[in-house]
Protein backbone atom coordinates (compact mmCIF):
# COMPACT_ATOMS: atom_id res chain seq x y z
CA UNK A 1 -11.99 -15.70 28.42
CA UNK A 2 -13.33 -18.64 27.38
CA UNK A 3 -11.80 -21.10 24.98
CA UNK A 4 -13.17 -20.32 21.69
CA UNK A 5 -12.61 -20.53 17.96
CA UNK A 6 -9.50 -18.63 18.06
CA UNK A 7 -6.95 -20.07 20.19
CA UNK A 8 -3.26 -18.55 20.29
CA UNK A 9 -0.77 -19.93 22.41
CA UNK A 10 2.34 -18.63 23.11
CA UNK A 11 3.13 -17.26 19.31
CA UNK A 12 6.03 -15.31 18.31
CA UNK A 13 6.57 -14.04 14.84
CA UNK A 14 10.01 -11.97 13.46
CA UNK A 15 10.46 -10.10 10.62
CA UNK A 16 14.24 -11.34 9.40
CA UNK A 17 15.94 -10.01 12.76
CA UNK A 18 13.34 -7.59 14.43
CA UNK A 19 10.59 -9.81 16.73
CA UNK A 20 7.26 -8.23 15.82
CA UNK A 21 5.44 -10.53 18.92
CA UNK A 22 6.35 -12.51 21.60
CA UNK A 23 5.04 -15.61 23.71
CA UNK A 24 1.06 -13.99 22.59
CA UNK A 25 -1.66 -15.71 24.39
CA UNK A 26 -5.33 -14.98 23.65
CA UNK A 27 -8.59 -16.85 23.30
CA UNK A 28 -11.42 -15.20 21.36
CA UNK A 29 -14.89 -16.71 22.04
CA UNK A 30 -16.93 -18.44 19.01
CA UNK A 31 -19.57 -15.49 17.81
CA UNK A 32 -18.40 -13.00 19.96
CA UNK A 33 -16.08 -9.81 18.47
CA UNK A 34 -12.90 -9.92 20.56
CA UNK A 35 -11.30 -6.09 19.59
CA UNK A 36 -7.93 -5.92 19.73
CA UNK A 37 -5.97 -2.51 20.95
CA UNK A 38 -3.10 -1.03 21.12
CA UNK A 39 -0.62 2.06 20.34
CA UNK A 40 0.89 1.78 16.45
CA UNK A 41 3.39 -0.94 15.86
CA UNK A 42 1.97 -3.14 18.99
CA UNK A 43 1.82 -6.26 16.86
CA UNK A 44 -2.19 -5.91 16.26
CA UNK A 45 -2.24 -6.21 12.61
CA UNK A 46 0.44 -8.76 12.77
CA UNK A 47 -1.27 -11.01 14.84
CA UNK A 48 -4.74 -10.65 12.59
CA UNK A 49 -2.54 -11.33 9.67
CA UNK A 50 -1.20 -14.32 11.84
CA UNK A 51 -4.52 -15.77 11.60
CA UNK A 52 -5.28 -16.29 8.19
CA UNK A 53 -1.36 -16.82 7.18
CA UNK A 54 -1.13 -13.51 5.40
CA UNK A 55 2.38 -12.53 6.76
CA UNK A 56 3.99 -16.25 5.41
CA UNK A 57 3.71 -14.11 1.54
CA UNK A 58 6.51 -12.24 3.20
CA UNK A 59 9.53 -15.03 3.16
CA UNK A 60 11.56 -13.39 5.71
CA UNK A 61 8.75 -14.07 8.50
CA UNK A 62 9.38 -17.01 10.86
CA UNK A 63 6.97 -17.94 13.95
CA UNK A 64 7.18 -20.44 16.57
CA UNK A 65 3.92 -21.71 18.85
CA UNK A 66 0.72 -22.63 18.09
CA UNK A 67 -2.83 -20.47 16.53
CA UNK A 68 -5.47 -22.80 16.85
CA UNK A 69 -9.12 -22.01 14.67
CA UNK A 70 -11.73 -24.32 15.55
CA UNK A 71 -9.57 -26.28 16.55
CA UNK A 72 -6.71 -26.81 14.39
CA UNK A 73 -3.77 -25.62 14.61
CA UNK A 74 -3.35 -23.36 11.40
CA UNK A 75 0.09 -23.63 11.85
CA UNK A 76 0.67 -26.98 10.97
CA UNK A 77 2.65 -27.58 7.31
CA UNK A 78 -0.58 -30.36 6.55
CA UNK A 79 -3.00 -26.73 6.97
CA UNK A 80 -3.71 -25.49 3.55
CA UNK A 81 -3.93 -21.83 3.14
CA UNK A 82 -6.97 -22.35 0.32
CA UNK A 83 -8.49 -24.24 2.60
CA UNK A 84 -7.98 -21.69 5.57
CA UNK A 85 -9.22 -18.96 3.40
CA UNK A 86 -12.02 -20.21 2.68
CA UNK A 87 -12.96 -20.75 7.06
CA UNK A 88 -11.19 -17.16 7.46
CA UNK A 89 -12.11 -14.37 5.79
CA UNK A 90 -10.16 -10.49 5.86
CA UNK A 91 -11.30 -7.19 5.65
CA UNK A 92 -8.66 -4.00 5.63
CA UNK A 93 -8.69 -1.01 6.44
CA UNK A 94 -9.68 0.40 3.37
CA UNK A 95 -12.50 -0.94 0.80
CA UNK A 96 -10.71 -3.30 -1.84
CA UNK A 97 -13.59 -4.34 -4.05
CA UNK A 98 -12.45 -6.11 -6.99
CA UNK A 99 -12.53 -3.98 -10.72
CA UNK A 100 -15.78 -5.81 -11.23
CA UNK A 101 -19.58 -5.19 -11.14
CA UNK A 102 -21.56 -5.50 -7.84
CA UNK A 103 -22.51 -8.77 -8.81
CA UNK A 104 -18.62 -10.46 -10.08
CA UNK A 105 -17.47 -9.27 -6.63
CA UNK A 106 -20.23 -11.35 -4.68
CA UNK A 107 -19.75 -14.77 -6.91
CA UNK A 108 -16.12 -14.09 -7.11
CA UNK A 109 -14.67 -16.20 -4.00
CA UNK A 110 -18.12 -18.28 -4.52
CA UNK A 111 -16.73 -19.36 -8.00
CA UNK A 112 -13.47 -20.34 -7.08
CA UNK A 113 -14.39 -22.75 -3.26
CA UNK A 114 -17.94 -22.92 -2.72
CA UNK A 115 -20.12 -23.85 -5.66
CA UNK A 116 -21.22 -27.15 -7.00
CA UNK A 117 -22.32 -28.55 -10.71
CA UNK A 118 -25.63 -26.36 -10.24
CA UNK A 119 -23.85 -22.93 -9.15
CA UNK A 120 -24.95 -21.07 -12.41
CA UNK A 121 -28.79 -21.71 -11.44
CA UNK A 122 -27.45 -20.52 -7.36
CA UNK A 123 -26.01 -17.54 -8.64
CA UNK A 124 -28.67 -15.09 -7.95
CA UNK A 125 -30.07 -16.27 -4.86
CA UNK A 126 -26.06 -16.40 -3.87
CA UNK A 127 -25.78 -12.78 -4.21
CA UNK A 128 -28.86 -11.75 -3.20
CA UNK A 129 -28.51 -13.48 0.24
CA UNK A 130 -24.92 -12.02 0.62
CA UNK A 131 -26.10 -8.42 0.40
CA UNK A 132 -29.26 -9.04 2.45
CA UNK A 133 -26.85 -9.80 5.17
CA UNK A 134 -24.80 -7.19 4.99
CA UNK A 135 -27.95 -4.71 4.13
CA UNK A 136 -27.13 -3.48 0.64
CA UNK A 137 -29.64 -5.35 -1.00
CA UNK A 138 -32.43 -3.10 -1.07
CA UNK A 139 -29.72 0.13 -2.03
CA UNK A 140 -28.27 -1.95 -4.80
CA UNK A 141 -30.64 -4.68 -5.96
CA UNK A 142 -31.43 -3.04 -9.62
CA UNK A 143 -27.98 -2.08 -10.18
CA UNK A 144 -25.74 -4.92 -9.53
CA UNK A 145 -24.46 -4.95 -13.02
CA UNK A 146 -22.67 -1.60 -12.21
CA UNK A 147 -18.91 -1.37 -11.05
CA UNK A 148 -18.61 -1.85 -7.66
CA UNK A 149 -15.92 0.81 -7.69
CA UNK A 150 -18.82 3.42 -7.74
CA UNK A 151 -20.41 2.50 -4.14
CA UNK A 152 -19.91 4.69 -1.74
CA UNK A 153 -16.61 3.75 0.56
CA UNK A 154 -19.31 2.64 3.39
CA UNK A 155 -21.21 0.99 0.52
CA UNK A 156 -17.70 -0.60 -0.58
CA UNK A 157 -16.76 -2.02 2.64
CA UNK A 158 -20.07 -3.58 3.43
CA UNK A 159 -19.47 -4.78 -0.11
CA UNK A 160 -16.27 -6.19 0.59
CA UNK A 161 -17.65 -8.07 3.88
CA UNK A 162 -20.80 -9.53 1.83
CA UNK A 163 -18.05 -10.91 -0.73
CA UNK A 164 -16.74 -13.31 1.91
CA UNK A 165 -19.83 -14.54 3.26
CA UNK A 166 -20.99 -16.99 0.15
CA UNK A 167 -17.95 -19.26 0.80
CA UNK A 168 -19.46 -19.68 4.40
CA UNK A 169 -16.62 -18.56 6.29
CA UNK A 170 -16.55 -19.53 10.32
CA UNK A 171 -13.63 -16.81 11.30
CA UNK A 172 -14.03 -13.00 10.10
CA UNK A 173 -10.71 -10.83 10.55
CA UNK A 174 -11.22 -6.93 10.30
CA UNK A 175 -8.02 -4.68 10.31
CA UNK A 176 -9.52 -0.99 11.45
CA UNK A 177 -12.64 -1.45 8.76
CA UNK A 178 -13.68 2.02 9.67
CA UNK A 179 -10.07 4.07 9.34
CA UNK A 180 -11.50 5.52 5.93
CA UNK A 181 -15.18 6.17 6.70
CA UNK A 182 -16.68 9.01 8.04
CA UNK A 183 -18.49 8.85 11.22
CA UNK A 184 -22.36 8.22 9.95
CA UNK A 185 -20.63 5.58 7.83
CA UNK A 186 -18.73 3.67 10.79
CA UNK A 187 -21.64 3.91 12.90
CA UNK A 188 -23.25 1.69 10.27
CA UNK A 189 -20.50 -0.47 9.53
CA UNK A 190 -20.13 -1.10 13.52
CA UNK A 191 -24.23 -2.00 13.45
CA UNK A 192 -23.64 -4.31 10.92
CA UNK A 193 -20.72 -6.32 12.96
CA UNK A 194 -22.58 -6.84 15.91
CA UNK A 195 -25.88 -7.92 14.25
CA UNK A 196 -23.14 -10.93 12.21
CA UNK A 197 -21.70 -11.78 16.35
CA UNK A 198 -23.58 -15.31 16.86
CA UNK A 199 -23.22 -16.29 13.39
CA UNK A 200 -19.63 -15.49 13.01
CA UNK A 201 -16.21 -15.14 15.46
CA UNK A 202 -15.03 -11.64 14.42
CA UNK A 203 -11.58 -10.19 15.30
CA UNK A 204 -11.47 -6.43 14.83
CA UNK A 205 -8.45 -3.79 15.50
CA UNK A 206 -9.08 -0.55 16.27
CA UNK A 207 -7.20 2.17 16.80
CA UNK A 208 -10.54 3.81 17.99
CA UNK A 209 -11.07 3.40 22.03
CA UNK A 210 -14.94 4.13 21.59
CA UNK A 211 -15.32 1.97 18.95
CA UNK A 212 -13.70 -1.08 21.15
CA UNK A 213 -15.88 -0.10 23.83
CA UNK A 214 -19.10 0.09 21.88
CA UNK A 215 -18.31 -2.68 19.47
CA UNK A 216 -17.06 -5.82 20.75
CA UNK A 217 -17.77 -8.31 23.57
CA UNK A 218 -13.87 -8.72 25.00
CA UNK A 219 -10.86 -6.90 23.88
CA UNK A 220 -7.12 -7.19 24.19
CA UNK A 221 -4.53 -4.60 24.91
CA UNK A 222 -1.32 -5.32 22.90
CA UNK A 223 2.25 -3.14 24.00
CA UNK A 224 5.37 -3.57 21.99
CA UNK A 225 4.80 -7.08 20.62
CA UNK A 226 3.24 -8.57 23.96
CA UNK A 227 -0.33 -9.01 24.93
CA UNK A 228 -0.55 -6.91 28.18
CA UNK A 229 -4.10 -8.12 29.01
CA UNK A 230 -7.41 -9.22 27.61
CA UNK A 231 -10.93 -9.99 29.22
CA UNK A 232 -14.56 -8.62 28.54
CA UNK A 233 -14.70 -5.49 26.69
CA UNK A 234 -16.72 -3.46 29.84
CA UNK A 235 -14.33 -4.81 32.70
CA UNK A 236 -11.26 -3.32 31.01
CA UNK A 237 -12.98 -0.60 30.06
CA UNK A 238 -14.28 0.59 33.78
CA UNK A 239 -11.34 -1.63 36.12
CA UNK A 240 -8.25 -2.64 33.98
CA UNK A 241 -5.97 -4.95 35.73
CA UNK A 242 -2.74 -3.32 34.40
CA UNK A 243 -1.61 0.14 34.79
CA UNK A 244 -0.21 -0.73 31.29
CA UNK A 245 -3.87 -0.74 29.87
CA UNK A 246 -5.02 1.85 31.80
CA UNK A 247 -2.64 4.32 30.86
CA UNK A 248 -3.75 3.85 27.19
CA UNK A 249 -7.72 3.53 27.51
CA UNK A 250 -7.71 7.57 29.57
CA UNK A 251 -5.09 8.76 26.58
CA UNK A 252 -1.90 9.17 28.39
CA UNK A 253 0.03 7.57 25.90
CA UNK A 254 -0.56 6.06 21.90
């Protein structure tokens, strides 16, 4: 791969006693989706959460090496995490849109980082450009004063993407965004993610081998806390290099 916006170099991270990854290498290209795979309890999550400084809430964690974004190493004690968060944006698995209306959930994040001594007079070209992007506009555009809680979860979750967008994040980190939609409803949200590759880096696990395959430009194969292998998404897919990886893409094991 080439040497991109997310750089990790030889990272390890513990939970009190029990290592969770070791010596992790990978390098995910700026505006490409780099999909990360693995069986349950690889370290896939972990290392997302690695990225934006999620797991340091937790104060047994400890790490050693280096995750560079755009790079800086996000590691460093001098790396603010509201400054991070506002270059790195999360998704989970399942739609978290704030008890709010439509509208309060888009100029939430805005509010707090992005706006200047004229955000009231942005705020609805702001939200209006955030669910353009994400293609709600047109579904939702004469009821954004309703709670957000009453989308649909597809609805929700390109909700919860559009959300991030107005603080003009660089870095987008999605943990399985599809695990709770059906399959009409991932096919959308997976149409969405590669129209945003170019504008945005995007990091995506999946548990779902298809979805890897259809979804991103290079993926990594993560086993027990190590990164097996990683390279472009249709190589692995067709000629892994590691029996390791092969084993799990035909279903023998995970």
């Amino acid at each position: 791969m080439d040497r991109g916006a997310i750089s990790v170099r030889d990272f390890s991270l513990w939970y009190g006693n029990f290592q969770a990854l070791e010596d992790v290498n990978l390098e995910s290209a700026a505006g490409k989706i780099t999909s990360l795979i693995g069986p349950s309890g690889c370290g896939k999550s972990t290392l997302l959460r690695s990225v934006n400084r999620i797991n340091e809430r937790l104060g047994y964690v400890r790490t050693s090496g280096d995750i560079n974004v755009l790079g800086h190493n996000i590691t460093a004690p001098s790396v603010s995490k509201v400054q991070l968060g506002r270059r790195v944006g999360m998704v989970f698995q399942r739609p978290n849109p704030l008890p709010l209306s439509i509208r309060e959930n888009i100029l939430f994040g805005w509010k707090l980082h992005a706006r200047g001594d004229d955000g009231v007079d942005m705020e609805a070209e702001v939200v209006e450009r955030a669910l353009q992007e994400v293609l709600l506009w047109d579904r939702v555009k004469d009821r954004l004063n309703d709670a957000a809680i009453n989308l649909s979860l597809e609805e929700q979750q390109k909700l919860c993407i559009a959300r991030l967008l107005p603080v003009k994040p660089d870095v987008l980190l999605m943990d399985e965004p599809c695990s709770a939609l059906d399959p009409v409803a991932t096919e959308a949200v997976e149409s969405l993610l590669w129209g945003m590759r170019g504008k945005y880096t995007i990091l995506l696990v999946t548990h779902n081998m298809a979805q890897a395959r259809r979804a991103s430009d290079d993926c990594a194969f993560m086993l027990m806390g190590k990164m097996v292998e990683a390279g472009p998404t249709a190589e692995m897919f067709v000629s892994p290099v590691k029996q390791e990886t092969a084993d799990y893409i035909e279903g023998r094991y995970g």
